[in-house]
Each structure stands twice: as structure tokens, then as C-alpha cells.
Protein backbone atom coordinates (compact mmCIF):
# COMPACT_ATOMS: atom_id res chain seq x y z
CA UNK A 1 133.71 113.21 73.49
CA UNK A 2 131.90 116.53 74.65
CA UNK A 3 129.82 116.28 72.62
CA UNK A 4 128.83 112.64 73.23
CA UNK A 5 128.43 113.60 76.80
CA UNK A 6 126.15 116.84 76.04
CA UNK A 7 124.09 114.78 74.31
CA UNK A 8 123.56 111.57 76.46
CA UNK A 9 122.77 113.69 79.32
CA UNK A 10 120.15 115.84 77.12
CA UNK A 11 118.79 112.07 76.05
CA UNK A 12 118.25 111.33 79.85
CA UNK A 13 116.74 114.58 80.84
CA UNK A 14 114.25 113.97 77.45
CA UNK A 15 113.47 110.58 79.06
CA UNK A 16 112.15 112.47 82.41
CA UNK A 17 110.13 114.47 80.90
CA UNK A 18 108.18 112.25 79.05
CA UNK A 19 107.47 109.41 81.89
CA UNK A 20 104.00 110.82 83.12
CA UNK A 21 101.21 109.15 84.94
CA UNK A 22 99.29 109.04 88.09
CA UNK A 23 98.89 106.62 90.82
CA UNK A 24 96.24 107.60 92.34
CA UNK A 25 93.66 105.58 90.80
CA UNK A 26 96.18 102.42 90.85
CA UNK A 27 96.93 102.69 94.60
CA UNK A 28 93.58 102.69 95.57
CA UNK A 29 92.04 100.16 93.43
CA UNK A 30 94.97 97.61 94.79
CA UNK A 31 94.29 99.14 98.10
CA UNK A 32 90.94 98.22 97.26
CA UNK A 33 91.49 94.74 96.25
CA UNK A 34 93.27 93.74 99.22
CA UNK A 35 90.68 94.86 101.26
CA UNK A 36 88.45 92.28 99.51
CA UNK A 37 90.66 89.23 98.99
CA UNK A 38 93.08 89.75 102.04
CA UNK A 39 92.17 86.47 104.25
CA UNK A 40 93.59 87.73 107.25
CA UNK A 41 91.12 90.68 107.20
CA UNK A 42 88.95 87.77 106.24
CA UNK A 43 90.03 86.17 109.23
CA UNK A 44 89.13 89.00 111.34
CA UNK A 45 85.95 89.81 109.76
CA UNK A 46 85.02 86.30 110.66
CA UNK A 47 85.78 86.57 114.05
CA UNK A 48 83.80 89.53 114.50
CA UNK A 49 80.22 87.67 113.04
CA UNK A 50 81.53 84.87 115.50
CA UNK A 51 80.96 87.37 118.46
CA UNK A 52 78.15 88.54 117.03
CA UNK A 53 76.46 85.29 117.20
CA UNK A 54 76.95 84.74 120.87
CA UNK A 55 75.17 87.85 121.82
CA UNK A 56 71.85 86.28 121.70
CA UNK A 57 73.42 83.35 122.72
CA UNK A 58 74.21 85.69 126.39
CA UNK A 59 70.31 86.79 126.76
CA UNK A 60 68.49 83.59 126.29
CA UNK A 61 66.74 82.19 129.40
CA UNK A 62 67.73 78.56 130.01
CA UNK A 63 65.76 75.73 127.87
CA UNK A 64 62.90 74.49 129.82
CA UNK A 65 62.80 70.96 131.79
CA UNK A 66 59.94 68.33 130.46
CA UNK A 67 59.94 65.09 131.94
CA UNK A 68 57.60 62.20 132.25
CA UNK A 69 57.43 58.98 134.03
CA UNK A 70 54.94 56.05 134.26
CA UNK A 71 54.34 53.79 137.35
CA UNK A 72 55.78 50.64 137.38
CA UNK A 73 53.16 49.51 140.07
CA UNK A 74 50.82 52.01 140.06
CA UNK A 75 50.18 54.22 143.30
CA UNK A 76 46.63 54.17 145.16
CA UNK A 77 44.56 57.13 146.09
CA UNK A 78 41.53 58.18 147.05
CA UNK A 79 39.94 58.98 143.60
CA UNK A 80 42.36 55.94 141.68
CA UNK A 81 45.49 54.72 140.94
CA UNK A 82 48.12 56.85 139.61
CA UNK A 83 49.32 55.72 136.42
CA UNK A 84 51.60 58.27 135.14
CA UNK A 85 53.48 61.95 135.60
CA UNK A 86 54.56 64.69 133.25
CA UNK A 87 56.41 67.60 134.06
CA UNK A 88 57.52 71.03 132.68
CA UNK A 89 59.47 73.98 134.20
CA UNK A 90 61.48 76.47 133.76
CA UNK A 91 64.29 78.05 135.61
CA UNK A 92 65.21 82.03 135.68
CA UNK A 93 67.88 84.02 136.95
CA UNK A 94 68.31 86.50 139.21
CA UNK A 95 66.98 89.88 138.19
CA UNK A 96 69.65 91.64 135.44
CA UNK A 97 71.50 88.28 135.10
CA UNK A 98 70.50 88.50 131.47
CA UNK A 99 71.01 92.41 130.43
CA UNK A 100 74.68 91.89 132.05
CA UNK A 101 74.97 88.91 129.78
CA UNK A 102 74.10 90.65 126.73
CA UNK A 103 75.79 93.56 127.57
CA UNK A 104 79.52 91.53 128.46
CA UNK A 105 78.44 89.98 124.66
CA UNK A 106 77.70 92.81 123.07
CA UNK A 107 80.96 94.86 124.23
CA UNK A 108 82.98 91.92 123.37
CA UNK A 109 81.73 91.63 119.79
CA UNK A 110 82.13 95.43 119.27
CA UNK A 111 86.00 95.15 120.54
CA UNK A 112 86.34 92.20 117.66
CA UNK A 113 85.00 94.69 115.37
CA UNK A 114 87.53 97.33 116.24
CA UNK A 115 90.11 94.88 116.16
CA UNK A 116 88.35 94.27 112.22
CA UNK A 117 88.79 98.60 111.93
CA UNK A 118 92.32 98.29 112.91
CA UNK A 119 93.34 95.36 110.63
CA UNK A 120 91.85 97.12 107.87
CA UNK A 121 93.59 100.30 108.76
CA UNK A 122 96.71 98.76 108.53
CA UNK A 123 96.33 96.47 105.56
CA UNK A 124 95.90 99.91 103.60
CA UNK A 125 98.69 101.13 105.41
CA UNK A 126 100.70 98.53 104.20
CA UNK A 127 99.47 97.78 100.64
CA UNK A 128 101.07 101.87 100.65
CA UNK A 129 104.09 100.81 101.52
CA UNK A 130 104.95 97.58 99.85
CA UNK A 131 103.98 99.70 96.76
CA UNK A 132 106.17 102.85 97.39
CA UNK A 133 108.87 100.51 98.03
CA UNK A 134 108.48 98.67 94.57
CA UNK A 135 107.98 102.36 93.36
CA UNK A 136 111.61 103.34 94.60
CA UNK A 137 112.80 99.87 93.24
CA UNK A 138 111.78 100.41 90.20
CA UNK A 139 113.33 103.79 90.06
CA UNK A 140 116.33 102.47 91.08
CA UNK A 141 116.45 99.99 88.38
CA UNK A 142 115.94 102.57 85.89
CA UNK A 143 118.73 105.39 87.36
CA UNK A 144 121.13 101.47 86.91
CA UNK A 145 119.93 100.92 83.53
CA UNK A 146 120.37 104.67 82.22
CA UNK A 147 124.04 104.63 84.03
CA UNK A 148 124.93 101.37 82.36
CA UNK A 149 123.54 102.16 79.13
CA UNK A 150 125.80 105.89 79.24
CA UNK A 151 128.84 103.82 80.29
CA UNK A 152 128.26 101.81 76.88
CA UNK A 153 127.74 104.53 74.46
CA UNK A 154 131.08 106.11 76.39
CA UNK A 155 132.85 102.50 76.19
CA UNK A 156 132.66 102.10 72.90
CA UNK A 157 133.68 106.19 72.10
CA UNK A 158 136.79 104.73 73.89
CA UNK A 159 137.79 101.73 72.61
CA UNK A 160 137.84 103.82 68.68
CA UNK A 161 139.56 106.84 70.92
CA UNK A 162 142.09 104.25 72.00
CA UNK A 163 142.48 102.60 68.55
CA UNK A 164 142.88 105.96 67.23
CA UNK A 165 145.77 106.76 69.99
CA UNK A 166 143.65 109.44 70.99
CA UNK A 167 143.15 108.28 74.66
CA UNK A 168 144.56 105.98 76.91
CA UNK A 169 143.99 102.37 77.38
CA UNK A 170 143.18 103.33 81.42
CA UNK A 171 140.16 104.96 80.20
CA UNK A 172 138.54 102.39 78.61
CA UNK A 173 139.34 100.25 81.63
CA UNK A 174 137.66 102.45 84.14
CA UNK A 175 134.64 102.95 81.70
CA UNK A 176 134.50 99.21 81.92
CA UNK A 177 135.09 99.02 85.43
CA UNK A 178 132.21 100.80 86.20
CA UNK A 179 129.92 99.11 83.65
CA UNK A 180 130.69 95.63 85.50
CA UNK A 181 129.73 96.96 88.89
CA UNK A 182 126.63 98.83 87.77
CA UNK A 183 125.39 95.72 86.05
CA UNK A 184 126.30 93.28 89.01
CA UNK A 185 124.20 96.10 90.79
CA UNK A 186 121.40 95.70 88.66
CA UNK A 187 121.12 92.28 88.60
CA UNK A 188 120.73 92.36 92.62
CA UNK A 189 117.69 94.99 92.39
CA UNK A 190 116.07 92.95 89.90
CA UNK A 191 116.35 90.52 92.36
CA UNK A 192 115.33 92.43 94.83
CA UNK A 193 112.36 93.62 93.17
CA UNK A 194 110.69 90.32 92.48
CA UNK A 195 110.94 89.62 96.37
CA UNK A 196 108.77 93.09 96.84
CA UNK A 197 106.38 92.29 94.45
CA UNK A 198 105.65 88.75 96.18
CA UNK A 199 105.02 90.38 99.27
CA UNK A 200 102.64 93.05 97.29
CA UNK A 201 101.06 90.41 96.16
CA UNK A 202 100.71 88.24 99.21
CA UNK A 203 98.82 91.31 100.64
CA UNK A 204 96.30 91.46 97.90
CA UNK A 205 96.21 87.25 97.96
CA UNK A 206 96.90 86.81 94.42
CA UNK A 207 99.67 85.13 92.43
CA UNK A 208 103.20 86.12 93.84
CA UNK A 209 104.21 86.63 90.00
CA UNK A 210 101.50 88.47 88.77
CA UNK A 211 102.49 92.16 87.53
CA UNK A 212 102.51 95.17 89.19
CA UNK A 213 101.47 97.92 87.73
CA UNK A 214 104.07 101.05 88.56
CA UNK A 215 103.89 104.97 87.85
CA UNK A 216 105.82 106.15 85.37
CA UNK A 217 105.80 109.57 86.85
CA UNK A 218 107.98 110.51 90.53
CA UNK A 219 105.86 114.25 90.42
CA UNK A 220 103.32 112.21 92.95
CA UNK A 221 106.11 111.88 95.59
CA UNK A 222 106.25 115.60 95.90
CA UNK A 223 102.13 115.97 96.14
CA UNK A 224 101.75 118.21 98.98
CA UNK A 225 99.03 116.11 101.44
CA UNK A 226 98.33 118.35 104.75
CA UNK A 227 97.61 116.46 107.61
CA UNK A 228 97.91 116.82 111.30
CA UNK A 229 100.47 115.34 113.29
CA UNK A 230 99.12 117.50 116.47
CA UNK A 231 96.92 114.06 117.90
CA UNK A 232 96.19 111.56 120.85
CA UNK A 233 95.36 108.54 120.73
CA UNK A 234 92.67 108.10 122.63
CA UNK A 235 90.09 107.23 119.91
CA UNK A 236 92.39 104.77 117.99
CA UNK A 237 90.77 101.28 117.61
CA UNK A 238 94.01 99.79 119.14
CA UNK A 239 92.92 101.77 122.37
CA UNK A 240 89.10 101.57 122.03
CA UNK A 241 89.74 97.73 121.84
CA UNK A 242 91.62 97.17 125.25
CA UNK A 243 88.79 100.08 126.68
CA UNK A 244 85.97 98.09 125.66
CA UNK A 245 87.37 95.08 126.88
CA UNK A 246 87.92 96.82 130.19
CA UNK A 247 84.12 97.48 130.12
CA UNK A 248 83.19 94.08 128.89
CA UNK A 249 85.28 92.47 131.31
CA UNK A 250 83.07 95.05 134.23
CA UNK A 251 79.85 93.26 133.09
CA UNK A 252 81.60 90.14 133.57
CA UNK A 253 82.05 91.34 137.01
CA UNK A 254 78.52 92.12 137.47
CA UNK A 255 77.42 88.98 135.88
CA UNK A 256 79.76 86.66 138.29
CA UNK A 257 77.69 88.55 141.37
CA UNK A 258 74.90 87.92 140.36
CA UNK A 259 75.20 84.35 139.64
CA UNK A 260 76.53 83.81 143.07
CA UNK A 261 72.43 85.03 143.94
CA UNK A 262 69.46 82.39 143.77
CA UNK A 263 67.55 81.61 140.83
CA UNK A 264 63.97 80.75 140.47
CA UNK A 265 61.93 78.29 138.95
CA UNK A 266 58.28 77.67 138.01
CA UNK A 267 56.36 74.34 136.46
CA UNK A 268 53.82 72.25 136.37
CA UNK A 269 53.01 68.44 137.08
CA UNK A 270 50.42 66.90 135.81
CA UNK A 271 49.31 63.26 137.16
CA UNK A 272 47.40 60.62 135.13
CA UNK A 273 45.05 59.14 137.51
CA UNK A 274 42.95 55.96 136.71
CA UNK A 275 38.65 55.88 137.65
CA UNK A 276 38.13 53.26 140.06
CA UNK A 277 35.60 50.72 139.89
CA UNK A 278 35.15 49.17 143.00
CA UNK A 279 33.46 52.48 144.66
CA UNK A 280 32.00 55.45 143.69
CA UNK A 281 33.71 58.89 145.37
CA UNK A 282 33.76 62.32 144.26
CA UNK A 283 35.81 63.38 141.42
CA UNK A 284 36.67 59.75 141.08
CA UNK A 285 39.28 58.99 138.37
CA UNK A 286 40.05 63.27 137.93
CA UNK A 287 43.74 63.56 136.97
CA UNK A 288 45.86 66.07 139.27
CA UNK A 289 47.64 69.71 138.35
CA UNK A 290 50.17 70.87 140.50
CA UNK A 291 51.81 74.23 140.04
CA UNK A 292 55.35 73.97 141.66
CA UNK A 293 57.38 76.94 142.21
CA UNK A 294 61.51 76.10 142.87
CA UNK A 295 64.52 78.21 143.78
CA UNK A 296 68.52 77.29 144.02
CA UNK A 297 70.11 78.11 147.38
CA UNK A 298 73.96 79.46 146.12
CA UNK A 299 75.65 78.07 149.32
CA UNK A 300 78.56 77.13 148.30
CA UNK A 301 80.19 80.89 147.54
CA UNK A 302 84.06 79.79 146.74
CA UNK A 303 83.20 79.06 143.03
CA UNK A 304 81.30 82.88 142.86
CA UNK A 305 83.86 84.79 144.68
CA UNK A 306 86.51 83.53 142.67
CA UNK A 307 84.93 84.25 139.36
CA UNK A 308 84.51 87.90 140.49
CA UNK A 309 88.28 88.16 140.90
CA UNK A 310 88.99 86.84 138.12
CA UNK A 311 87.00 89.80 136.10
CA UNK A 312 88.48 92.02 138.43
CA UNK A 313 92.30 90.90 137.47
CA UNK A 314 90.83 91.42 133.80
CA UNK A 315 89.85 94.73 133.94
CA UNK A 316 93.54 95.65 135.59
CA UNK A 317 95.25 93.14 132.62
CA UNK A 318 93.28 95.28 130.04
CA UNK A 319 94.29 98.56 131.25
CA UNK A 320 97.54 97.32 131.61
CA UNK A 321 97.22 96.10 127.94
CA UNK A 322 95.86 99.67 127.00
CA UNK A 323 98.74 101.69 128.45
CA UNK A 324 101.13 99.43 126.86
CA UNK A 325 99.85 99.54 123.18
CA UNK A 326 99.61 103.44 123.62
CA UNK A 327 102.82 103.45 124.45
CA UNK A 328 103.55 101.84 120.87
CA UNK A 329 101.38 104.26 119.52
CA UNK A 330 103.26 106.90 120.90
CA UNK A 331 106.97 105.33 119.96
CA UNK A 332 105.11 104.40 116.40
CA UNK A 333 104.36 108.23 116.05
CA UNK A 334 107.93 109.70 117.38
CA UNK A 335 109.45 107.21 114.02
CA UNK A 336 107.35 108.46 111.78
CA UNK A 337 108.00 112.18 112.27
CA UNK A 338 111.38 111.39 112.16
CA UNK A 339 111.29 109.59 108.98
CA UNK A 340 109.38 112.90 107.70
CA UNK A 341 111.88 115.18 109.59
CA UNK A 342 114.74 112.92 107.84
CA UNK A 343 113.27 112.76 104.24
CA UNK A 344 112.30 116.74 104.28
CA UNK A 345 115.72 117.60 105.07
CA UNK A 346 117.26 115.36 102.51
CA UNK A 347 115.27 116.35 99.45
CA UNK A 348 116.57 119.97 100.68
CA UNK A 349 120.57 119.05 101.02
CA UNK A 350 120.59 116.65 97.34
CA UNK A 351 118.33 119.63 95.46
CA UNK A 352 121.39 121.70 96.49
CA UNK A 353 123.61 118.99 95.95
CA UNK A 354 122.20 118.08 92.67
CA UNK A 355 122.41 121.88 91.52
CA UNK A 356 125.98 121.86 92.04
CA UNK A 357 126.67 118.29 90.68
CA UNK A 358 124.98 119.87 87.30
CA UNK A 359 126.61 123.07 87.31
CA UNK A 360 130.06 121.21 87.87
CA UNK A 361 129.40 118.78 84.89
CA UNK A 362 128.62 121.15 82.61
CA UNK A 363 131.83 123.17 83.70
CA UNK A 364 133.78 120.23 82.89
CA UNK A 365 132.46 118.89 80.00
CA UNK A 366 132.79 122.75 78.84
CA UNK A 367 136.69 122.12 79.32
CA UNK A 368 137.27 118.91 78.34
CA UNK A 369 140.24 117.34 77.70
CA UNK A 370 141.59 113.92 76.60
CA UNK A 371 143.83 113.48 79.98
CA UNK A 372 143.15 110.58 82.00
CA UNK A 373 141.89 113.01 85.06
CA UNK A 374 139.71 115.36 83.51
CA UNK A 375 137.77 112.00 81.76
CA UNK A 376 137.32 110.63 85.64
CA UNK A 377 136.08 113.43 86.58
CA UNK A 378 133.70 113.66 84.50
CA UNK A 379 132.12 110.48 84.39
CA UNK A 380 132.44 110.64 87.94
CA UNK A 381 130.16 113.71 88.09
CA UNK A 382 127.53 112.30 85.87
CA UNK A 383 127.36 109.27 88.61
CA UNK A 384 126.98 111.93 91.00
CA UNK A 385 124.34 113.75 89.37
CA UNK A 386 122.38 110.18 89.20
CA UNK A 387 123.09 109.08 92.41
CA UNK A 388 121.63 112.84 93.63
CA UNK A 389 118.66 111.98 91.83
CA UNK A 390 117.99 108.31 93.32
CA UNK A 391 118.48 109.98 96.95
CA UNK A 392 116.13 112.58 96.20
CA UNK A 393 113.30 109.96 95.17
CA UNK A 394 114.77 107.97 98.37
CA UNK A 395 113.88 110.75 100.62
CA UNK A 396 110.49 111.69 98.52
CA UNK A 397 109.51 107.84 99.14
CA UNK A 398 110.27 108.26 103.06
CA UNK A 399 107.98 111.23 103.51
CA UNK A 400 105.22 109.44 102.01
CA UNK A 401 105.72 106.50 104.27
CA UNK A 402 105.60 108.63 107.05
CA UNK A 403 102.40 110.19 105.39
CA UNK A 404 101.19 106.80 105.04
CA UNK A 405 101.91 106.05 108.83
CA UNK A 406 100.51 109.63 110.27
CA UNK A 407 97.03 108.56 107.53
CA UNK A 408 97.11 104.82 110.02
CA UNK A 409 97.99 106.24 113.29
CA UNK A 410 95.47 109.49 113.16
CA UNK A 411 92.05 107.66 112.01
């Protein structure tokens, strides 16, 4: 039985060793993916050509006025009858109506494209994590199927111990005990698994069953990354958004007073006038040109004052707005470094743990004997000494959240 247990742990370490391969690549061509098939990014992207659009929309002068009419009955004058009338004119705002316009546009469309920033930001961000969290999944399932595959090997040495009257029929209960839970364990992160790699996949917009491909290797959870967690926020797109807003919403201000001003106008009329024939007169039958200059008299001020206000309550709901997301930046920032606090100290306490789980097994498998107690105890520490090992990865897999976080909240 020593022996058997020597050598399944040896088989386990061998199986370590040999499970090799980087991520690095991976990651960032899925990371890369979703960033080209996500359609909520899509979606945002969208929006942002949208705004775009309506900045020229902002600075174009109003479309010009043609009209023309013809006499019923036509009107007599001097030098003929007056057939028919065109006109053509053209209104204009009050001076800067326009820049304010384009500017309001402009700022607007540039807050939809850090919106665009942000949503990409975090689609990486979270293509990381639904991956490290199949990663630990994964990992999982394989520290289950190594246990369960042990408890086999050590099932069947006791069923032939027992048959042999060399052991007691209690061991090969527990053994079997243990087996059944493990497996009705497995079966649930399986399960579990399949829902992760939906929602991987829902992030890249590709079929929820298509495969993921996973490291082999956990020596990328302990890659060192430096970063610094000594940053404000005041350059995030989440707070450049509601700032440029602000601004936009300023221009709006501007552009409300000067609507409330008068606007201008300039055209022409031109008057078809028929030749008359009963006399002759000077410049008899000569059609008329009249330049005509108008202008709009803002009287009614209600309508202007209250569209002021309104871009003045904007620019306070903004800030407002501003101040509140940096407060979730802030709060967003406190979990993180205490998910990196956390998993730092827990790699520390299981390394120490799992040093002593190992030097206790192979003190007891050193002294084994047949009794019912001694066998517990050691299959009991070679659950420990896996269980040590899936916390370790646990707490690897939080600190490179928390990286993953620091990467989204720091850009």
C-alpha cells in the first residue's frame, strides 16, 4: 500500500511537470476577436459615426427660400402689367450661432467616442476574466479527476486487501465514500464549466459551444506584471465622458442665447412685367429687381430663457453624473486591491500549508500501517495536499483579476 501511494503521488507530480504552454498569444488573439465581432462594441462604435454625422449637420446655414407666383389678374403699372414673381432668400443667424453649434456637436460626438474607449476597455477586461475563470475551472476539473482516479487505483488495492483479510471492510467503504462525492463533484464543474464557456463565447459573438482553447501550464498565474496602483482618475474615459458633456452641454448654453437674438435675411424678387401696347413710355415692358433685406424680432423671450436653463440644469446633472461614477471608480479600485491584498496573502499561507501537508504525507506513508486510522489519515492528507494546490491556483487566478481590473481602471 506504501508503495502504491509513493507512486501515485510521483505519477501526479510527473503530470505537472509536463503540462506546459503559454497563453499569451491565446488571450490576446480572443481578446482580439471580441474586439471585432462583439456587437455591443459594435453598437457603440455605431453610435459614435451617428454623432459624427450631425456635426455638419450643427454648422450648416438654413436652406434657402425660392418661391414664385403668377397673377391671376394681372397688376397694372406704369411700364405694363405684372404677370409674374419669383423669389429667393436666405436667412442667417446671429453672429457665432453656428461655431457654438458645431462646437455643442463636435463635443458630443467626442464623449460617444469615449464612451466607444471605455466599452472597449472593458470588453478586454472582461474577455480576461471570463477566461481566467474557465482557466481555474478547468484546473479544478483536473485536481477532481486526478483525486478520483487515486481513489480508484486505492479502491481496488482494497477490495484484494480486504479479500485477502489484510484490511478492513471500513476501508474500502471510506475509499468509496470519497470516490462518490468527488465524482458527484465533478459532474457539477463540468457543468459549471459549459455555463463559462457560453458566456466566453457570448463576448466574442460566436457559437456558445464552440471550444475554448485553455493553457495547459498554471506558471503564467505567477508572471510577475508591475503596474501602478498609485492613480486618479481624472483622465479615465468614464470621467472625460460626463466632462465633455459638461462642456458640450456649456455650448448648448451659449447656443440657446444666442438664438433668443435676431436673425437676418437677404433675397431677391424679381417681377415679370409685360410691354404695353397702347403707349409708348420709358423702359416700357422692363421687368423689376428688388433686393430685400429681412430680420426676425425674438419678442417672445419665455421659449429662450427656458432653453438656457435647461443647459444650465445639464451642466449641474453632468457634474453630478461625474462625481458619482468617480465615486465607482474609486469603490471599483478599493475591491480590486483587496482582491490582490487577499490572493497575495493566500498563495503565502497554502505554500506553507502545502509544505507541511507534503512533509506530513510522506511521514505517514513512511509509517504505514494497515489500521483503519493510519489509512484515513493518509488519504486524508493526500486530499489536503490537492485541495492546497487548487487554493493556491484560486488565489493566483484572483491576483490576476485584480491585475486585469488595475490594467481597466488605470488606462
Amino acid at each position: 500500500m506504501r508503495y502504491s501511494i509513493l507512486l501515485i503521488t510521483a505519477l501526479l507530480v510527473f503530470s505537472e511537470t509536463v503540462r506546459s504552454q503559454t497563453i499569451t498569444k491565446e488571450l490576446q488573439d480572443y481578446i482580439n476577436f471580441a474586439i471585432a465581432n462583439n456587437p455591443e462594441l459594435k453598437v457603440m462604435d455605431l453610435k459614435y459615426q451617428q454623432a459624427l454625422e450631425i456635426v455638419p449637420q450643427a454648422k450648416a446655414l438654413p436652406d434657402p427660400s425660392f418661391s414664385a407666383g403668377v397673377f391671376i389678374q394681372p397688376i397694372e403699372t406704369r411700364i405694363g402689367a405684372q404677370k409674374a414673381k419669383l423669389s429667393l432668400s436666405q436667412m442667417f443667424p446671429w453672429f457665432g450661432t453656428l461655431g457654438a453649434k458645431e462646437q455643442q456637436a463636435s463635443l458630443q460626438a467626442h464623449a460617444q467616442y469615449l464612451n466607444y474607449l471605455d466599452a472597449k476597455s472593458k470588453l478586454e477586461m472582461n474577455v480576461r476574466l471570463s477566461y481566467l475563470d474557465l482557466i481555474l475551472m478547468d484546473r479544478k476539473i483536473f485536481f477532481t479527476q486526478k483525486r478520483v482516479e487515486v481513489l480508484s487505483l486505492l479502491e481496488k488495492q482494497s477490495l484484494s486487501q480486504f479479500e485477502n483479510n489484510q484490511s478492513s471492510m471500513v476501508n474500502v467503504l471510506y475509499v468509496q465514500m470519497l470516490k462518490e462525492e468527488l465524482i458527484s463533484k465533478l459532474g457539477l464543474f463540468q457543468d459549471k464549466k459549459q455555463t463559462l464557456q457560453s458566456t466566453f463565447n457570448k463576448l466574442l459573438n460566436r457559437n456558445l459551444i464552440t471550444a475554448v482553447d485553455l493553457p495547459t501550464d498554471d506558471s503564467f498565474l505567477a508572471q510577475a506584471i508591475s503596474f501602478d496602483t498609485d492613480f486618479s482618475f481624472d483622465n479615465h474615459t468614464r470621467i472625460d465622458s460626463w466632462e465633455t458633456m459638461k462642456e458640450a452641454s456649456s455650448f448648448g448654453e451659449k447656443v440657446a442665447k444666442l438664438n433668443g437674438m435676431p436673425k437676418f435675411g437677404i433675397g431677391l424678387d424679381y417681377a415679370i412685367i409685360a410691354e404695353r401696347t397702347d403707349m409708348d413710355v420709358a423702359n416700357n415692358g422692363n421687368d423689376a429687381l428688388m433686393p430685400m433685406i429681412t430680420m426676425s424680432i425674438p419678442l417672445f423671450r419665455k421659449k429662450y430663457k427656458s432653453a438656457v436653463k435647461v443647459n444650465q440644469l445639464k451642466q449641474v446633472q453632468f457634474e453630478q453624473l461625474k462625481i458619482e461614477e468617480l465615486n465607482r471608480l474609486e469603490l471599483e479600485k478599493q475591491k480590486a486591491t483587496e482582491e490582490y491584498a487577499t490572493g497575495t496573502r493566500e498563495i503565502k499561507v497554502y505554500e506553507n500549508l502545502l509544505a507541511k501537508a507534503r512533509q506530513s504525507f510522506e511521514i505517514l506513508t513512511s509509517n504505514y500501517e494497515t489500521s483503519s486510522g493510519k489509512y484515513e489519515e493518509v488519504l486524508n492528507m493526500q486530499q489536503k495536499i490537492w485541495i492546497y494546490e487548487q487554493k493556491q491556483i484560486e488565489a493566483q487566478v484572483m491576483i490576476q483579476k485584480s491585475i486585469a481590473k488595475f490594467q481597466y481602471l488605470g488606462m
